[in-house]
N, C-alpha and C. Protein backbone atom coordinates (compact mmCIF):
# COMPACT_ATOMS: atom_id res chain seq x y z
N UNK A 1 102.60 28.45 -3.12
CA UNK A 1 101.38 27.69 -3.00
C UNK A 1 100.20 28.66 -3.07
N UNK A 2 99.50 28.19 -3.90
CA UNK A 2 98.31 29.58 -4.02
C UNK A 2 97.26 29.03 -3.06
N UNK A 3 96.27 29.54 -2.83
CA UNK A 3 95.03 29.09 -1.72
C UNK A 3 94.30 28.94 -2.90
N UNK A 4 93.22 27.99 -2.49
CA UNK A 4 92.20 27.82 -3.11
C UNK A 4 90.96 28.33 -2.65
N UNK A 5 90.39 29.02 -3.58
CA UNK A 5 88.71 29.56 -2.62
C UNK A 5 87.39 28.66 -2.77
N UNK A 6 86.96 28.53 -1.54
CA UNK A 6 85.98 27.85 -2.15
C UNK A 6 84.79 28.22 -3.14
N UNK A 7 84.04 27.14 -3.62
CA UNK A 7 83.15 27.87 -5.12
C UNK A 7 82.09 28.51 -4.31
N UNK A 8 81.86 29.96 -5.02
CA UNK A 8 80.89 30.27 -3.98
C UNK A 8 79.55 30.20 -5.69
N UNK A 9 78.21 30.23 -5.27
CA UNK A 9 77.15 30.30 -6.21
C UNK A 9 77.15 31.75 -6.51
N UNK A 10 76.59 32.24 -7.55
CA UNK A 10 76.15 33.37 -7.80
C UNK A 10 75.41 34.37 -7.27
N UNK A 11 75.45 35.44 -6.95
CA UNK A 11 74.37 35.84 -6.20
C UNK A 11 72.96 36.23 -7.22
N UNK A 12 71.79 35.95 -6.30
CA UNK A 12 70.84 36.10 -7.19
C UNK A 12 70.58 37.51 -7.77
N UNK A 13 69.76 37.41 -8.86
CA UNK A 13 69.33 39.06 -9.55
C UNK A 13 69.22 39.44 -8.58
N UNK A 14 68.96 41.04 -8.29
CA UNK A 14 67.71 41.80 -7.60
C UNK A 14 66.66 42.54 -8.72
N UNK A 15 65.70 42.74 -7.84
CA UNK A 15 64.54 42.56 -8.45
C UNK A 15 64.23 43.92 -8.20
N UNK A 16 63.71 43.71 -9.37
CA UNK A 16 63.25 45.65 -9.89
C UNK A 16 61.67 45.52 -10.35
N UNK A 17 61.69 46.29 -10.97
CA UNK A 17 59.71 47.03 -10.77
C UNK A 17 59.14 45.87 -11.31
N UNK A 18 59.38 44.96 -12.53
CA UNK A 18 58.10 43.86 -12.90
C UNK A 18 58.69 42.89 -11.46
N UNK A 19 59.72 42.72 -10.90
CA UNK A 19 59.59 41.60 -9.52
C UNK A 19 58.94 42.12 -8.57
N UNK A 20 58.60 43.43 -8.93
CA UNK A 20 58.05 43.96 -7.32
C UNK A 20 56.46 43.72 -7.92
N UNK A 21 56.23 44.21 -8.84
CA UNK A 21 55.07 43.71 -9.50
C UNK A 21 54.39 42.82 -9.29
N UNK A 22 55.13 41.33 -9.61
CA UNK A 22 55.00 40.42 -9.32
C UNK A 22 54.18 40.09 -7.69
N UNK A 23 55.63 40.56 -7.09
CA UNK A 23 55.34 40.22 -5.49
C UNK A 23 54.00 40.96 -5.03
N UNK A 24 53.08 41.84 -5.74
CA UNK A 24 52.69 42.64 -5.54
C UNK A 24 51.09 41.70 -5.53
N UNK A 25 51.24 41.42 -6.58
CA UNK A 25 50.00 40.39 -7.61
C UNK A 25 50.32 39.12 -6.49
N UNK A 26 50.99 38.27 -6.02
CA UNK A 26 51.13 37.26 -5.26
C UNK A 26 50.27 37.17 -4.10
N UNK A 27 50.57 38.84 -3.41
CA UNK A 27 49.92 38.97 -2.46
C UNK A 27 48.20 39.29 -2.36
N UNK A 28 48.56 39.45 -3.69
CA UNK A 28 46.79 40.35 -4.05
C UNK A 28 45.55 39.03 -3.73
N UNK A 29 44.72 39.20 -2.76
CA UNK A 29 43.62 37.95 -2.08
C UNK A 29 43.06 37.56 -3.77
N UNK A 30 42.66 38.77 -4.34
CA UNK A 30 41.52 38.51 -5.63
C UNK A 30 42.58 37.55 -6.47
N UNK A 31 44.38 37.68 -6.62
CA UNK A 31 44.92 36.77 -7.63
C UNK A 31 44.98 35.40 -7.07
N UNK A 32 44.72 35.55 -5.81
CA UNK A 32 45.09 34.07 -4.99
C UNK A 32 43.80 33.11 -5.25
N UNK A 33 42.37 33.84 -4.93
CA UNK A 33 41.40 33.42 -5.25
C UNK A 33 41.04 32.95 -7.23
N UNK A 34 41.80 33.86 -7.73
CA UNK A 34 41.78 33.40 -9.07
C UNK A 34 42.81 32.03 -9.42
N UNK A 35 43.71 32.09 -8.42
CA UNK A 35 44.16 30.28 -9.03
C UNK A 35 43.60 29.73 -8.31
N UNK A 36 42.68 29.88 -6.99
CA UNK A 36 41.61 28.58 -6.75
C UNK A 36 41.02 28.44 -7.64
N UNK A 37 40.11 29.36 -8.72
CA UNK A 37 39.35 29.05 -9.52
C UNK A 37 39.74 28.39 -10.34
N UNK A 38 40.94 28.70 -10.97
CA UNK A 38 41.34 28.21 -11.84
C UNK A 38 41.97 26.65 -11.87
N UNK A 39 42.27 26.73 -10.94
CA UNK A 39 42.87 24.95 -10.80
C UNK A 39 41.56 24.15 -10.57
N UNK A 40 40.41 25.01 -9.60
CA UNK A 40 39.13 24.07 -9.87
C UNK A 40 39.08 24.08 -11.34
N UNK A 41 38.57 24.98 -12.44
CA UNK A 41 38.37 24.62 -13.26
C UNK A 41 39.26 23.33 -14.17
N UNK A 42 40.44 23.93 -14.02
CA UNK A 42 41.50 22.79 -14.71
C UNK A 42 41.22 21.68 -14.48
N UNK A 43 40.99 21.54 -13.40
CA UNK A 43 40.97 20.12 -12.65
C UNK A 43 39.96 19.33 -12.72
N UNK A 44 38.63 20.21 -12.89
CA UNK A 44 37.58 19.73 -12.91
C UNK A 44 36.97 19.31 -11.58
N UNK A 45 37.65 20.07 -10.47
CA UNK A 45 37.22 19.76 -8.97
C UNK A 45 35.92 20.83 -8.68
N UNK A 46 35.41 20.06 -7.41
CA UNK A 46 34.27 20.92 -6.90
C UNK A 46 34.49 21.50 -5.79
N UNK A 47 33.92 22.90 -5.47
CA UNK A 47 34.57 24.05 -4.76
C UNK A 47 34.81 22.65 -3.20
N UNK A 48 34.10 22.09 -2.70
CA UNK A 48 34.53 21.43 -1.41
C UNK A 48 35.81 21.02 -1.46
N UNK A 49 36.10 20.20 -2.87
CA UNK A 49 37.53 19.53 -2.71
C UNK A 49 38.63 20.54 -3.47
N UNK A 50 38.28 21.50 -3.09
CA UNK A 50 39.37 22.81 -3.24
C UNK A 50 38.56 24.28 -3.05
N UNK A 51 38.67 24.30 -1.67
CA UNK A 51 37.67 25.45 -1.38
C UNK A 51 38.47 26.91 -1.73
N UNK A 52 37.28 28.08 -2.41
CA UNK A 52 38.44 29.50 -1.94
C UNK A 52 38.71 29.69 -0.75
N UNK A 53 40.00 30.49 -1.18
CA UNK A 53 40.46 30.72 -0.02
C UNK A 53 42.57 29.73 0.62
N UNK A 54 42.50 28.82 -0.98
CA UNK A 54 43.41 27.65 -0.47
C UNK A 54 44.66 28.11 -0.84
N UNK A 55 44.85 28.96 -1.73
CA UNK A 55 46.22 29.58 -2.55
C UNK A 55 46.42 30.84 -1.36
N UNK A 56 47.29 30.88 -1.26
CA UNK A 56 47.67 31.95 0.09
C UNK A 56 49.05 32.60 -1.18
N UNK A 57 49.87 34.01 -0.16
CA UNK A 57 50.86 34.46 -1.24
C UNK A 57 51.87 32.94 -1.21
N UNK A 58 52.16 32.41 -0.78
CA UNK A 58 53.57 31.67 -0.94
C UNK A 58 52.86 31.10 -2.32
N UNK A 59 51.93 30.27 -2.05
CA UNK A 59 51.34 29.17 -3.19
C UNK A 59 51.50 29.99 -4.60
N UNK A 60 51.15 31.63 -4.37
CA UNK A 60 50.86 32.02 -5.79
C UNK A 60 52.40 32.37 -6.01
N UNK A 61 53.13 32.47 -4.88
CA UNK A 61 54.67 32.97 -5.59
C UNK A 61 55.17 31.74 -6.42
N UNK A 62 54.92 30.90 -5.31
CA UNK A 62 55.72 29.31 -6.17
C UNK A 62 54.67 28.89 -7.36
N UNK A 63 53.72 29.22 -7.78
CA UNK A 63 52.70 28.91 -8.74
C UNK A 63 53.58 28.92 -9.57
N UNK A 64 53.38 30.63 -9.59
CA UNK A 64 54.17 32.30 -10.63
C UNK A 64 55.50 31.22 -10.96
N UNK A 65 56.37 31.56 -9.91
CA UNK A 65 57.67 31.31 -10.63
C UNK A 65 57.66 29.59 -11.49
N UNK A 66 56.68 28.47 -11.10
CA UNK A 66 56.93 27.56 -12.32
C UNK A 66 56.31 27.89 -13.09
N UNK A 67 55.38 28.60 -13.63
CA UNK A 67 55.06 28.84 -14.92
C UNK A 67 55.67 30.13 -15.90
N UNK A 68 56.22 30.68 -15.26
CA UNK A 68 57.62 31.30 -15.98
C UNK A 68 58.93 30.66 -15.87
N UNK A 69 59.23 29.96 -15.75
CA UNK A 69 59.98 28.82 -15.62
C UNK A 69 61.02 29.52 -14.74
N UNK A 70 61.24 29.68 -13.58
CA UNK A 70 62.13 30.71 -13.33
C UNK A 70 62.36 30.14 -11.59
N UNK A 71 63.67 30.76 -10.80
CA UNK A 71 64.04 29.94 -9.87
C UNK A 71 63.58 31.30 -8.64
N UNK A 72 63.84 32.72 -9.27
CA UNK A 72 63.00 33.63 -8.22
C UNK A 72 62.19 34.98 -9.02
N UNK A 73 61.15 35.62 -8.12
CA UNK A 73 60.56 36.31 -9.24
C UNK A 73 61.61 37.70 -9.45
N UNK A 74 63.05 37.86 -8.99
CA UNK A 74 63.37 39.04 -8.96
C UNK A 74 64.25 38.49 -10.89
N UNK A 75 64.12 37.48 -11.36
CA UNK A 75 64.32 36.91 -12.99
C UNK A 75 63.40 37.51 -13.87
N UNK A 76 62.34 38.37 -13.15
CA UNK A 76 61.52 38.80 -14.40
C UNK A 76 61.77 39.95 -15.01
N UNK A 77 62.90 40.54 -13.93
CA UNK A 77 63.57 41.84 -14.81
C UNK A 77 64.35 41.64 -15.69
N UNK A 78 65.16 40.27 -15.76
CA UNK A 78 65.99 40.70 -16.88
C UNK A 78 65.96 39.43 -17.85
N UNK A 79 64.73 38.31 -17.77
CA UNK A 79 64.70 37.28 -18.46
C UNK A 79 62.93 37.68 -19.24
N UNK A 80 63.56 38.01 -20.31
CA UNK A 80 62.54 38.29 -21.37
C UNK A 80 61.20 36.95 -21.41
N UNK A 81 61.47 36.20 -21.83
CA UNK A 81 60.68 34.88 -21.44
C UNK A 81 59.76 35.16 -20.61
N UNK A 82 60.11 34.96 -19.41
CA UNK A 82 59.90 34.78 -18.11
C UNK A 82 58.91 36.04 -17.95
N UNK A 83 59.48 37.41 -18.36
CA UNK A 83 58.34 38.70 -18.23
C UNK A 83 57.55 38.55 -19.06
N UNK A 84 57.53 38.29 -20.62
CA UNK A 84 56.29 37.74 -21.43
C UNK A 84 55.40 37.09 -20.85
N UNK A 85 55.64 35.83 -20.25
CA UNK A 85 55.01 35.09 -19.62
C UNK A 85 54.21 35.69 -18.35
N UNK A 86 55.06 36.32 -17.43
CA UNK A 86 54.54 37.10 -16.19
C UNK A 86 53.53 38.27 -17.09
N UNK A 87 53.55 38.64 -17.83
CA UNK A 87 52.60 40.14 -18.36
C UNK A 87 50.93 39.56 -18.94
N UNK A 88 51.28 38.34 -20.02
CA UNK A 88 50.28 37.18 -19.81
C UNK A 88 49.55 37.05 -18.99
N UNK A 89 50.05 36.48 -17.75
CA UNK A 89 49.42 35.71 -16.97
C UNK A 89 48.66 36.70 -16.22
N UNK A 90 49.50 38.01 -15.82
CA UNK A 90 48.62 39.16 -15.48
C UNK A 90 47.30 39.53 -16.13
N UNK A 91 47.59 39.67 -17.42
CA UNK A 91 46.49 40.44 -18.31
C UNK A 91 45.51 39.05 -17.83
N UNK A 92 45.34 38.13 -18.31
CA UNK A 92 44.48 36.78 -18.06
C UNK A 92 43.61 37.29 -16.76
N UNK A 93 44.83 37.19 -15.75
CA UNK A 93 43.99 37.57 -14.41
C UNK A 93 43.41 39.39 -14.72
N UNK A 94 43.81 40.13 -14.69
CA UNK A 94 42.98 41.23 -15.35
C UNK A 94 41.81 41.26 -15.86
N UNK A 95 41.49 40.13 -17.05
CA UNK A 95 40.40 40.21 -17.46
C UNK A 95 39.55 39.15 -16.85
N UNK A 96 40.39 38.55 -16.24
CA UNK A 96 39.30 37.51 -15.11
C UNK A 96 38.11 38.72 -13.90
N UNK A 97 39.18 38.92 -13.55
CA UNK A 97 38.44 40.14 -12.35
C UNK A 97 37.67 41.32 -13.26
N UNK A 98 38.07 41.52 -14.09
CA UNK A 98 37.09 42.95 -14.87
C UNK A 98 35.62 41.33 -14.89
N UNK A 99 35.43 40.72 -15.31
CA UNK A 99 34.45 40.19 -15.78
C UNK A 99 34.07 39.60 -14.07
N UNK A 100 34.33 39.24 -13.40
CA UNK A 100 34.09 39.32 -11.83
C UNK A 100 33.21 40.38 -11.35
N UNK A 101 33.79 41.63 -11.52
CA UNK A 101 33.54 42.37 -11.00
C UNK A 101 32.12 43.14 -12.19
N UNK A 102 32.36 42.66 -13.19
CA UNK A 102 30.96 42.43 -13.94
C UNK A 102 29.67 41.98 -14.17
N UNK A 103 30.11 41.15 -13.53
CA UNK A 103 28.68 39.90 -13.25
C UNK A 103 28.34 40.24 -11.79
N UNK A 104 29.23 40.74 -10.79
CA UNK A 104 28.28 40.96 -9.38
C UNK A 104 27.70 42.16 -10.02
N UNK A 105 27.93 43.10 -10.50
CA UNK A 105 27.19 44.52 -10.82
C UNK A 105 25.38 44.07 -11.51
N UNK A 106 25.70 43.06 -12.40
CA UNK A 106 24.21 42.25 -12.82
C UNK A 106 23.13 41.91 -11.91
């Protein structure tokens, strides 16, 4: 009689330098404040009915991982997609804050 094992799930990736990356940018106040802006803009809301300050790290982790379509950010090391997408979304925010940090200097 053989035993049966039960099914166990996979264990997840671990996450190497673009997931730490990632986690890095999640935490960053200026990227958190850039998807307030940005969902105001999307949305077409006014800063009251989505004040800065509302995206904290969890919000931007769970943002991050649906728009790389992905289930954790330690997937951006080895799912090509998913890091295209994550390097994107960086540069975007990159040139959001260079031009931020442009206009207070004015």
């Amino acid at each position: 009689m053989t035993q049966s094992t039960p099914s166990q799930t996979p264990p997840l990736p671990k996450g190497g330098v673009v997931a730490r990356q990632a986690a890095m940018l999640c935490s960053d106040p200026a990227f958190q404040l850039y998807l307030d802006r940005r969902r105001r803009f999307k949305h077409n809301l006014t800063e009251s009915q989505l004040p800065d300050g509302t995206h904290n790290a969890k919000d931007a982790r769970d943002w991050l991982i649906a728009a790389c379509n992905i289930e954790s950010r330690a997937e951006l090391d080895s799912n090509y997609h998913a890091r295209q997408t994550f390097r994107m979304i960086r540069n975007r925010f990159n040139h959001w804050r260079a031009k931020q940090k442009g206009e207070s200097q004015s």
